[in-house]
N, C-alpha and C. Protein backbone atom coordinates (compact mmCIF):
# COMPACT_ATOMS: atom_id res chain seq x y z
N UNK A 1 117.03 19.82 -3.07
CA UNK A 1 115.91 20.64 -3.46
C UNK A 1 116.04 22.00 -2.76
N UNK A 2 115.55 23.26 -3.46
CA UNK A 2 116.06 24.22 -3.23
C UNK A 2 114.67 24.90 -2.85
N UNK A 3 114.71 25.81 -1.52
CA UNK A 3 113.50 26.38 -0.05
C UNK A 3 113.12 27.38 -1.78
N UNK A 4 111.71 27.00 -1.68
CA UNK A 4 110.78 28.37 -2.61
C UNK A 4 110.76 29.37 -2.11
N UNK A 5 111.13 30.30 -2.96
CA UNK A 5 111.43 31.50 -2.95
C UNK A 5 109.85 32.20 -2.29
N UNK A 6 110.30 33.08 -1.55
CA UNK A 6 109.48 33.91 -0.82
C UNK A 6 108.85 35.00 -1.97
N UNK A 7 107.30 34.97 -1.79
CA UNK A 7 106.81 35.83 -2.18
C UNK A 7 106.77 37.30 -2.09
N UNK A 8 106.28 37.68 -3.24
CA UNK A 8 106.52 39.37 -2.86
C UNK A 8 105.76 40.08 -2.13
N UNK A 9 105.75 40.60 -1.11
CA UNK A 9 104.94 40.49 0.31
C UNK A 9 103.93 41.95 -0.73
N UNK A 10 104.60 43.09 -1.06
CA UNK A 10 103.24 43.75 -1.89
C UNK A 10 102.42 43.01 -2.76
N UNK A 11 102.94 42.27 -3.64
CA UNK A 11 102.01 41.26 -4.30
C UNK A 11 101.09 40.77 -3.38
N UNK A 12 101.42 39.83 -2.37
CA UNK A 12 100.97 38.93 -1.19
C UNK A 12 99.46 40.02 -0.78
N UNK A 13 100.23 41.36 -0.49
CA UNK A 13 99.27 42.18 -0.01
C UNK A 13 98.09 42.64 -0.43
N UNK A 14 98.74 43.15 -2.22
CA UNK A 14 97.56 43.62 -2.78
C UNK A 14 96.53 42.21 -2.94
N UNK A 15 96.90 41.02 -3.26
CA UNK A 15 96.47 39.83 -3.60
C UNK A 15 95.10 39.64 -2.15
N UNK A 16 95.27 39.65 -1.11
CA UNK A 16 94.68 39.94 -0.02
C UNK A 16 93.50 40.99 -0.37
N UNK A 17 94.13 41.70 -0.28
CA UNK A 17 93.33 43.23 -0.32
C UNK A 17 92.20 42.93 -1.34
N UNK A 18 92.77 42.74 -2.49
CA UNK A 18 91.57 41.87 -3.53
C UNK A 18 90.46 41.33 -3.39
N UNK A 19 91.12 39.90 -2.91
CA UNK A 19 89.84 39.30 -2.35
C UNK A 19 89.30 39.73 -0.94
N UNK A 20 89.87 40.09 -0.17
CA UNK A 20 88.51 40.65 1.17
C UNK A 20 87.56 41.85 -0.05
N UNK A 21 88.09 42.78 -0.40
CA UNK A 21 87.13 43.14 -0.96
C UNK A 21 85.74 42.94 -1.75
N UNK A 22 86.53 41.52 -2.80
CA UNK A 22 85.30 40.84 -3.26
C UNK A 22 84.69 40.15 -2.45
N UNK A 23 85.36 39.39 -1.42
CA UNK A 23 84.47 38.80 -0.28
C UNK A 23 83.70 39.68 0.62
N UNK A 24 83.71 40.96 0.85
CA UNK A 24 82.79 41.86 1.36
C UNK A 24 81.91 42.19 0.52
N UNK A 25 82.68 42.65 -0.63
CA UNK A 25 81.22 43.13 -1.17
C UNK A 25 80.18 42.14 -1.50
N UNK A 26 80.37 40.84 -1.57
CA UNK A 26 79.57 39.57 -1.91
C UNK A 26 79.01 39.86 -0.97
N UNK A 27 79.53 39.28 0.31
CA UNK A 27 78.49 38.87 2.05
C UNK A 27 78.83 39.38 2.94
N UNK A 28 79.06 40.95 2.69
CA UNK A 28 79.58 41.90 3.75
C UNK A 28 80.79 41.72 4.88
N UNK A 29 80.99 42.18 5.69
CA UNK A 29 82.41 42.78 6.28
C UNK A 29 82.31 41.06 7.36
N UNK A 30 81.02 40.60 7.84
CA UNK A 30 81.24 39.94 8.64
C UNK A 30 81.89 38.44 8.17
N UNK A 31 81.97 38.31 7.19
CA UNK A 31 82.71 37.16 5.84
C UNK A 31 84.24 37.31 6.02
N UNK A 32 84.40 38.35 6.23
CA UNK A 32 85.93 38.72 6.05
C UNK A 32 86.75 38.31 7.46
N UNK A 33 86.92 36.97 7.66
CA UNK A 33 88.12 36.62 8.50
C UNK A 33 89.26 35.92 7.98
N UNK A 34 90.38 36.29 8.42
CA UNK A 34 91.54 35.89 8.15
C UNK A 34 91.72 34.20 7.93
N UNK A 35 90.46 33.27 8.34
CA UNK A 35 90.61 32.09 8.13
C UNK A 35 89.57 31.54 7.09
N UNK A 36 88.62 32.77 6.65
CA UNK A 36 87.90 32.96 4.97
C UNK A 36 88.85 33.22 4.40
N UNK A 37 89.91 34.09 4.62
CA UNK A 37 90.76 34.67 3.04
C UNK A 37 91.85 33.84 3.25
N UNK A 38 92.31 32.74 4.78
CA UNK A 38 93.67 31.78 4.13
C UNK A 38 92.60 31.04 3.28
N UNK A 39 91.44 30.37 3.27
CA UNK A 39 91.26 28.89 2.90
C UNK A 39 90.46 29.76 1.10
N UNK A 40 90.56 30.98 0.87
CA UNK A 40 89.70 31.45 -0.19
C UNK A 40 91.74 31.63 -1.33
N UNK A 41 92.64 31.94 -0.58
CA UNK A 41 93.75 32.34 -1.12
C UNK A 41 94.90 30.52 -1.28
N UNK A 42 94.19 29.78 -0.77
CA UNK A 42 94.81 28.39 -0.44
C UNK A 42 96.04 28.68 0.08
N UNK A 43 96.35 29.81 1.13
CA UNK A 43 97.54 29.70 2.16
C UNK A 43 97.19 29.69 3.66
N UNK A 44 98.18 29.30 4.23
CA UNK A 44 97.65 29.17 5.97
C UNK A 44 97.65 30.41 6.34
N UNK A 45 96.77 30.91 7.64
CA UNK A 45 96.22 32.25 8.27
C UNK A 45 97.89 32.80 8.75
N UNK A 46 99.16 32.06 9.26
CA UNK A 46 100.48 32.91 9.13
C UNK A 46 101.21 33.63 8.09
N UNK A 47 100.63 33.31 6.80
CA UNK A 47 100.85 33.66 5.82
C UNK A 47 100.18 34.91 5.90
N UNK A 48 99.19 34.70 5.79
CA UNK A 48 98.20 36.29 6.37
C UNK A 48 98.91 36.96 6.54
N UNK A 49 99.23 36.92 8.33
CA UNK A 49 99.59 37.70 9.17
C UNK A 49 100.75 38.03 8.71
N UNK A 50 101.95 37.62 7.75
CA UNK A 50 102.86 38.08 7.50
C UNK A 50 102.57 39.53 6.58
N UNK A 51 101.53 39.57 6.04
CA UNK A 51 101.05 41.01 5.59
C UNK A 51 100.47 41.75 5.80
N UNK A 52 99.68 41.55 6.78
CA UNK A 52 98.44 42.10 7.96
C UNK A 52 98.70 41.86 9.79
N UNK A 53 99.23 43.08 10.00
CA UNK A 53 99.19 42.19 11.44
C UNK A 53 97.46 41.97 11.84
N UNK A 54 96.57 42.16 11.35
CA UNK A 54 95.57 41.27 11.76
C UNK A 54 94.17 42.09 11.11
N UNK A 55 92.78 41.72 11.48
CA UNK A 55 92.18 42.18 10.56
C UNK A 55 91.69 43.46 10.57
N UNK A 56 91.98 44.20 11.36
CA UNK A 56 91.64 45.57 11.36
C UNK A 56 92.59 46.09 10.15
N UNK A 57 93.99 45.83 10.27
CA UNK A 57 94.54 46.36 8.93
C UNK A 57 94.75 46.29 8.35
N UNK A 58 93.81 44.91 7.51
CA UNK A 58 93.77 44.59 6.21
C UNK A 58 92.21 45.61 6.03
N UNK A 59 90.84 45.45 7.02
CA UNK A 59 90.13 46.52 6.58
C UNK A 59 90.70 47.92 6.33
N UNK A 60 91.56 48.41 6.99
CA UNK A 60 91.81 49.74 7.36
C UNK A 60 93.13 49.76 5.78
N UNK A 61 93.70 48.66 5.14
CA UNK A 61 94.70 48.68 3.61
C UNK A 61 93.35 48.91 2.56
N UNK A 62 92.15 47.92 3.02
CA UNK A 62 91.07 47.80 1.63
C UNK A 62 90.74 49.18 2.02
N UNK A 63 90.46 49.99 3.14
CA UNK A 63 90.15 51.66 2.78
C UNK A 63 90.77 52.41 2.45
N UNK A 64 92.07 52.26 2.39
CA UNK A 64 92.90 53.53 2.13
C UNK A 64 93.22 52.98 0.14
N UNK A 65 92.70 51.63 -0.39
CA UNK A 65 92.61 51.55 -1.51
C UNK A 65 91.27 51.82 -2.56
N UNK A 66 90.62 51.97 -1.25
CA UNK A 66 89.13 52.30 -1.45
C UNK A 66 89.38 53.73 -2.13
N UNK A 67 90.16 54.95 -0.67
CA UNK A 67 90.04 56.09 -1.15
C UNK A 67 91.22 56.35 -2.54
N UNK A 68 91.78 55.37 -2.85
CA UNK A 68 92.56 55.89 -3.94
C UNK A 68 91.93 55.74 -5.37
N UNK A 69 90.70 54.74 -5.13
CA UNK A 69 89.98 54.30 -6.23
C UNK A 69 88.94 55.32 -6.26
N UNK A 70 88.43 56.13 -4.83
CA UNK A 70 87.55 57.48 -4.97
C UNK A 70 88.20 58.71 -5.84
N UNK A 71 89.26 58.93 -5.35
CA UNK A 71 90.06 59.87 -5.70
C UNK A 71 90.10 59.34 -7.39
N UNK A 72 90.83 58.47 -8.05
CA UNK A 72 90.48 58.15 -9.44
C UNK A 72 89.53 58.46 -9.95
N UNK A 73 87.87 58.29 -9.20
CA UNK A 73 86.99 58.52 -9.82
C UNK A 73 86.61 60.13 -9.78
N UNK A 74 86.96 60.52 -8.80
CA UNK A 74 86.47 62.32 -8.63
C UNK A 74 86.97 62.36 -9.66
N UNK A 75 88.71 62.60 -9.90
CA UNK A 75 89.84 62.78 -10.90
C UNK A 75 89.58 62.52 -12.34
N UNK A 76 88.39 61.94 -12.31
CA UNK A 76 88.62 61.59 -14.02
C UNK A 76 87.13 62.38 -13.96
N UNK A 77 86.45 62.80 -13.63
CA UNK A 77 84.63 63.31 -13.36
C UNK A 77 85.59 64.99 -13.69
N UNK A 78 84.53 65.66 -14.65
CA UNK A 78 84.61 66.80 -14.86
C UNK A 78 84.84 67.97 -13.07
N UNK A 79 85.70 68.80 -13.37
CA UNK A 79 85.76 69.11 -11.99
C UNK A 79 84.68 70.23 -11.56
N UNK A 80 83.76 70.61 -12.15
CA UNK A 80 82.54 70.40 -11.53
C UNK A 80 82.10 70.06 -10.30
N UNK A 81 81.28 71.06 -9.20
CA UNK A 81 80.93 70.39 -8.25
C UNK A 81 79.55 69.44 -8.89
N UNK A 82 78.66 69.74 -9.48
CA UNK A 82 77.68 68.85 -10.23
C UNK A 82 78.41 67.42 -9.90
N UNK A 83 79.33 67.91 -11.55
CA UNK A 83 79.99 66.35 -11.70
C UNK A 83 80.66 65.47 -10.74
N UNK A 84 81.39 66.38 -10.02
CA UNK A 84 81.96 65.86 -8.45
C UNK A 84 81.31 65.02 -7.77
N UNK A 85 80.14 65.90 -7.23
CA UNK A 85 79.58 65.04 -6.62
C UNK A 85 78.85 63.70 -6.69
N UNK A 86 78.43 63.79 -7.96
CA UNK A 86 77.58 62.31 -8.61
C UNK A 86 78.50 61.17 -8.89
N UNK A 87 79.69 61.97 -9.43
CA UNK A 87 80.75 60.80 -9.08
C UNK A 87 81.28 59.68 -7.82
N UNK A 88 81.07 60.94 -7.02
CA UNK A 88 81.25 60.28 -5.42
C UNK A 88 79.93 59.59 -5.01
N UNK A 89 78.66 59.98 -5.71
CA UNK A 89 77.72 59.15 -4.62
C UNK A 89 77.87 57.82 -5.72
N UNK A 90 78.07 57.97 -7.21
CA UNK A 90 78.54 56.82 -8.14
C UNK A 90 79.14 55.99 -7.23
N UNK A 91 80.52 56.44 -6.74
CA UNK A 91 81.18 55.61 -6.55
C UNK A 91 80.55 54.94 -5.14
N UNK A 92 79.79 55.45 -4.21
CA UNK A 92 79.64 54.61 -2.78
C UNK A 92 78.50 54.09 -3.11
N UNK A 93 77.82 53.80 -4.45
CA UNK A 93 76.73 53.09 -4.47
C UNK A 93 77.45 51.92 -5.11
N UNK A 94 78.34 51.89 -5.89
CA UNK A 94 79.24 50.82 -7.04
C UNK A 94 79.76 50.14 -5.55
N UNK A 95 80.16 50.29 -4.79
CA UNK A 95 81.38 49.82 -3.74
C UNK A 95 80.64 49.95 -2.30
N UNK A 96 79.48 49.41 -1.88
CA UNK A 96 79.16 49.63 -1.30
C UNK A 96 79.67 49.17 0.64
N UNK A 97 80.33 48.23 0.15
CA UNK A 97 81.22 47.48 1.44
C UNK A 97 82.66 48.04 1.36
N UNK A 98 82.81 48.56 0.13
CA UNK A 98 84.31 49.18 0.11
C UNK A 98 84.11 50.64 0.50
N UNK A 99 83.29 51.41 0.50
CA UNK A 99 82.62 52.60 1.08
C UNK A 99 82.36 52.74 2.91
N UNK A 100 82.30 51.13 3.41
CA UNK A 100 81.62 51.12 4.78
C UNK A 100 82.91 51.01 5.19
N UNK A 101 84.14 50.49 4.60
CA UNK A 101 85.26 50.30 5.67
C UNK A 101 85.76 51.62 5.48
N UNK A 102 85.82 52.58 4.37
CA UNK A 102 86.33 54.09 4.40
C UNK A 102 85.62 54.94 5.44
N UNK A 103 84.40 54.59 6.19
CA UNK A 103 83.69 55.67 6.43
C UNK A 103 82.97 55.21 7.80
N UNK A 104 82.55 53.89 7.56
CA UNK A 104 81.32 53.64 8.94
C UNK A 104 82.40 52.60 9.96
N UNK A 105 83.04 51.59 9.76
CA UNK A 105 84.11 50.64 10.18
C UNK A 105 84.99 51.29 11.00
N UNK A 106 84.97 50.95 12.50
CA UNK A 106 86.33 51.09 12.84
C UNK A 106 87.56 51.16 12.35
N UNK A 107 88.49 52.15 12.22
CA UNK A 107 89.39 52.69 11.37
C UNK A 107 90.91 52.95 12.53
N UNK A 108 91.71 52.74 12.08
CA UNK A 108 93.14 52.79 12.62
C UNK A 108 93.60 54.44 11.69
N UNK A 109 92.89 54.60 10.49
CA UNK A 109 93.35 55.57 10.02
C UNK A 109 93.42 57.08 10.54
N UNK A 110 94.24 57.65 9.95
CA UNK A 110 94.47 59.31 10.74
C UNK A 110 93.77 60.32 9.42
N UNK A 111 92.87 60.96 9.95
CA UNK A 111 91.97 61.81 8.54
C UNK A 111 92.29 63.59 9.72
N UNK A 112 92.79 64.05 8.62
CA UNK A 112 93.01 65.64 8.49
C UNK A 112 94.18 65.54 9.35
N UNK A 113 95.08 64.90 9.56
CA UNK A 113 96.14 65.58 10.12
C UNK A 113 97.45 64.92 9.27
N UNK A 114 98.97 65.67 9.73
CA UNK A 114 100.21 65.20 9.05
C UNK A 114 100.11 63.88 8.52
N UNK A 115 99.79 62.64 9.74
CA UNK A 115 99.77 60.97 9.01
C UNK A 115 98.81 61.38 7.97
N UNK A 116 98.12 61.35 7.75
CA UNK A 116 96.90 60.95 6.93
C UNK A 116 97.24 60.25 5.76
N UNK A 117 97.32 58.98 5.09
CA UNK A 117 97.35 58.67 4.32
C UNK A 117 97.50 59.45 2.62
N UNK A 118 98.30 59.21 1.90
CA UNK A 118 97.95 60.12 0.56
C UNK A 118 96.63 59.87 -0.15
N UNK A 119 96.31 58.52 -0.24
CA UNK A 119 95.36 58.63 -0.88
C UNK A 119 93.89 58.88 -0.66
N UNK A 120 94.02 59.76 0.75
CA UNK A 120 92.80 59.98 1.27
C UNK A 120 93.03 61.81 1.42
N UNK A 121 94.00 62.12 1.62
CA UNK A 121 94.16 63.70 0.83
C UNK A 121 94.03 63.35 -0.71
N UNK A 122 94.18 63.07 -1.59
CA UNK A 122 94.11 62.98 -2.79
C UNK A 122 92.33 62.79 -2.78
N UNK A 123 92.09 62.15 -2.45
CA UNK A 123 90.09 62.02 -2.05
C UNK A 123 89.83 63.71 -2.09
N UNK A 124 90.55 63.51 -0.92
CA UNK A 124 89.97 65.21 -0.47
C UNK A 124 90.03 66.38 -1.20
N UNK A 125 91.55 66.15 -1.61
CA UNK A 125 91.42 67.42 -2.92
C UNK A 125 91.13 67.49 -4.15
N UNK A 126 90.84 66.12 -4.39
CA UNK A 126 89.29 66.22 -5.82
C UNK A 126 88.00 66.55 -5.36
N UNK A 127 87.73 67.21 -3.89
CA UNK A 127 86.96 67.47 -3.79
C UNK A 127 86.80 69.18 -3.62
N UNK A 128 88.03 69.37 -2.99
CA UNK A 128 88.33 70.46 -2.83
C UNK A 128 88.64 71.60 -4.21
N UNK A 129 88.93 70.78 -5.44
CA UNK A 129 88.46 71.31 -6.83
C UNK A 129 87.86 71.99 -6.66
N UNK A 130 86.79 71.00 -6.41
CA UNK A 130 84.93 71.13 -6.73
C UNK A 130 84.68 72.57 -6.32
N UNK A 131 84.98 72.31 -4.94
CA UNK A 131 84.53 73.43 -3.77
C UNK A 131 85.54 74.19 -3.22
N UNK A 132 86.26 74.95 -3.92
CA UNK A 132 87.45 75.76 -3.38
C UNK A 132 87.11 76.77 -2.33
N UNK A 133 87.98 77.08 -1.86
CA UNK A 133 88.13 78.30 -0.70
C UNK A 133 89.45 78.16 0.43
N UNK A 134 89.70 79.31 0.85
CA UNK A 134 90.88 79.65 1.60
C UNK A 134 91.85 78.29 2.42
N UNK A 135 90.48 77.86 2.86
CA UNK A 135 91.14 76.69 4.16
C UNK A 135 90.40 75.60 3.99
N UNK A 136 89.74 75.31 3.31
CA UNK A 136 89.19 73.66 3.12
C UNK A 136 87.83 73.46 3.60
N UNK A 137 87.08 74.57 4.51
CA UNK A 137 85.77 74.20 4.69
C UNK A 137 84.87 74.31 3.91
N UNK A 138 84.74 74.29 2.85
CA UNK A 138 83.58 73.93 2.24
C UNK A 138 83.92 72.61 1.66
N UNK A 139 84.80 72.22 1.29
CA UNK A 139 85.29 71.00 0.63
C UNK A 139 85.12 69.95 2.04
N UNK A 140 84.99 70.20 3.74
CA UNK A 140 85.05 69.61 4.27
C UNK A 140 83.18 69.43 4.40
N UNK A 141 82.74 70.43 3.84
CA UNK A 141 80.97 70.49 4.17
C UNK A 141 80.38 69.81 2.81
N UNK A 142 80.99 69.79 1.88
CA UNK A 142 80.78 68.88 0.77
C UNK A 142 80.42 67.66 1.05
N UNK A 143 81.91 67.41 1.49
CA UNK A 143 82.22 65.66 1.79
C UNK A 143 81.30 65.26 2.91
N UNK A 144 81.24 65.79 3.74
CA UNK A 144 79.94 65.68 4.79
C UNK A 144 78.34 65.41 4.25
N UNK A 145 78.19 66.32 3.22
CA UNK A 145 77.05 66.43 2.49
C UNK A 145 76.68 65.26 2.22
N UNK A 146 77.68 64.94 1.21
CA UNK A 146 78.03 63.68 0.58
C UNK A 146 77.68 62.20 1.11
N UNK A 147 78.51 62.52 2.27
CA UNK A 147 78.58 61.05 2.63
C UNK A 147 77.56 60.57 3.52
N UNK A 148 76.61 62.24 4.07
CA UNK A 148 75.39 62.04 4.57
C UNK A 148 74.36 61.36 3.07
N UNK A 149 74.38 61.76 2.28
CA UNK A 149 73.48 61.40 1.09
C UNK A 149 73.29 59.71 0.81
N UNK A 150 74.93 59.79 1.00
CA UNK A 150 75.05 58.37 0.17
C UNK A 150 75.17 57.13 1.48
N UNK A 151 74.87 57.51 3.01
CA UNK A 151 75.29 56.46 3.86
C UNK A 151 73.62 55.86 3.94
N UNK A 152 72.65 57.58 4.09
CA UNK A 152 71.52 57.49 4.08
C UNK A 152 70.83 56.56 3.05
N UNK A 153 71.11 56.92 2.24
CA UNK A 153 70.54 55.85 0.83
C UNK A 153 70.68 54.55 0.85
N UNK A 154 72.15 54.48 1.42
CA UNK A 154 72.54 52.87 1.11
C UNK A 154 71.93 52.09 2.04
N UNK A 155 71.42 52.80 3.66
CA UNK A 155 70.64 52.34 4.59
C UNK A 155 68.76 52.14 4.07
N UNK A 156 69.09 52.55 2.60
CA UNK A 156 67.11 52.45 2.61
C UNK A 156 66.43 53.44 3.55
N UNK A 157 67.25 54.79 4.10
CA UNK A 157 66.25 55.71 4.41
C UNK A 157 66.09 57.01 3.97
N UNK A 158 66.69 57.11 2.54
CA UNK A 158 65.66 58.11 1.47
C UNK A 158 65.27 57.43 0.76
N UNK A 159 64.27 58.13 -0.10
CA UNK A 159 62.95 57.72 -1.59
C UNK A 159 64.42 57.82 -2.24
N UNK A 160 64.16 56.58 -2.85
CA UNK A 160 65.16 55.99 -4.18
C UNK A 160 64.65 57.07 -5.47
N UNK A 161 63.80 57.68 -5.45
CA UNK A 161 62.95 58.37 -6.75
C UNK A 161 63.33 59.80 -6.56
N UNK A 162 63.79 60.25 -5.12
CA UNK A 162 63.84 61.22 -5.09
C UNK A 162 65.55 61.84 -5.23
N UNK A 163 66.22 60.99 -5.63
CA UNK A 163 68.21 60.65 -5.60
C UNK A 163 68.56 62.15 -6.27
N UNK A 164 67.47 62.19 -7.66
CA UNK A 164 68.18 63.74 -8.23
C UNK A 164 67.47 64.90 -7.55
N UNK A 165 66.92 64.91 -7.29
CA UNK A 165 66.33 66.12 -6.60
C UNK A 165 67.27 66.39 -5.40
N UNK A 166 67.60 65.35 -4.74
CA UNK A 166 68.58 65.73 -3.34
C UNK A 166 69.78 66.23 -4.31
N UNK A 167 70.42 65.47 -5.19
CA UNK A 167 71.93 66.14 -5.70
C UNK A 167 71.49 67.16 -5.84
N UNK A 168 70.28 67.90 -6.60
CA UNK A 168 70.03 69.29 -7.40
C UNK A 168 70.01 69.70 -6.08
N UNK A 169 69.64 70.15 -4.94
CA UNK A 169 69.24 71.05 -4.44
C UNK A 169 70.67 70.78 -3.38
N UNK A 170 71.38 69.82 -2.88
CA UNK A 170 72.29 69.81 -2.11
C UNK A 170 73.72 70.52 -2.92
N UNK A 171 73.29 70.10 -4.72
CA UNK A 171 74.86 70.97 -5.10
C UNK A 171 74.19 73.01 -5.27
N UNK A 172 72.55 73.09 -5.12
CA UNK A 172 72.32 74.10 -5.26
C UNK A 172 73.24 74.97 -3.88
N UNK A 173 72.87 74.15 -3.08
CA UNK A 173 73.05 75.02 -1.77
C UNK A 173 74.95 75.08 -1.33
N UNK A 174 75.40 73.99 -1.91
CA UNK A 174 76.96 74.19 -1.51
C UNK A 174 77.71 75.25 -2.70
N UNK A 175 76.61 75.29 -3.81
CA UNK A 175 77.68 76.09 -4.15
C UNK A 175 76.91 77.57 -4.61
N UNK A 176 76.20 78.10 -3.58
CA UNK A 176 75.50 79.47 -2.86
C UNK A 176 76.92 80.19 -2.75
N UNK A 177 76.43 81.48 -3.62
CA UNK A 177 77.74 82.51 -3.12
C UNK A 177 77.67 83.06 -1.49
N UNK A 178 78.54 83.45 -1.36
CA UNK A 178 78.69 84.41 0.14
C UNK A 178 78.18 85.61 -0.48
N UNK A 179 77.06 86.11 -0.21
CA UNK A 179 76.88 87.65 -0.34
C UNK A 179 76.56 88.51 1.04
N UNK A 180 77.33 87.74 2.25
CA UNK A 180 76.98 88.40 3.30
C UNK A 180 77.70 89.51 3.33
């Protein structure tokens, strides 16, 4: 009898990545241990670890797939800061546990420098569309905007009634000319 062939460890990976995600977003981040996703994947927790050295960077793989699935969504949203932005709070209200490991979760990731992941510059410069200028700060005061809007909300501490009025007046003000 002939040793089964070894799996394809990206398969293995994305296959992982999958389900923690659906298992977070079901019953949040604290669901997600490596001995929920062997007995949810029917393989033993070394199997895991052969694609994760452990669970910080399987959270820290589901964010950097998080931001490639943001970036998709800016990317296909009229480039529009309007449209931009509603896309992005779209998307952290749709994904709301896949949003907390990009943003609130202890992170191994590197944001604004050489490492930085691609698909979290690719985030950035569908945003930077939106909000152009010389060196990236307004696209960095956007995303700030942003992710103040949508962390606030998802915590239940703005009026749910009041959601368009904040976009109207937050895309009023980011995209204010300079007439100084």
């Amino acid at each position: 009898m002939s040793p089964r062939p070894a799996p394809d460890l990206d398969q293995r990976r994305d296959q992982v990545i999958r389900v923690a995600r659906a298992l977070a977003e079901g019953d949040g981040w604290a669901a997600v241990t490596m001995r929920s996703l062997a007995a949810q994947l029917g393989v033993t927790q070394p199997v895991l670890y052969s694609a994760f050295a452990g669970r910080q960077a399987l959270i820290d793989a589901v964010a950097v797939t998080g931001f490639g699935d943001l970036a998709e969504a800016l990317s296909a949203a009229d480039p529009t800061p309007l449209a931009r932005m509603r896309a992005y709070l779209d998307f952290a209200t749709a994904h709301p546990r896949v949003y907390e490991a990009m943003f609130s979760l202890p992170s191994g990731l590197s944001f604004a420098t050489d490492d930085t992941p691609e698909p979290l510059r690719q985030a950035f410069s569908a945003i930077r569309v939106a909000f152009p200028d010389a060196d990236g700060t307004r696209a960095e005061v956007a995303w700030s905007t942003l992710h103040g809007l949508a962390t606030l909300a998802a915590g239940g501490r703005l009026r749910p009634d009041a959601a368009q009025a904040r976009l109207d007046l937050a895309h009023r003000m980011l995209t204010l000319k300079e007439n100084h």
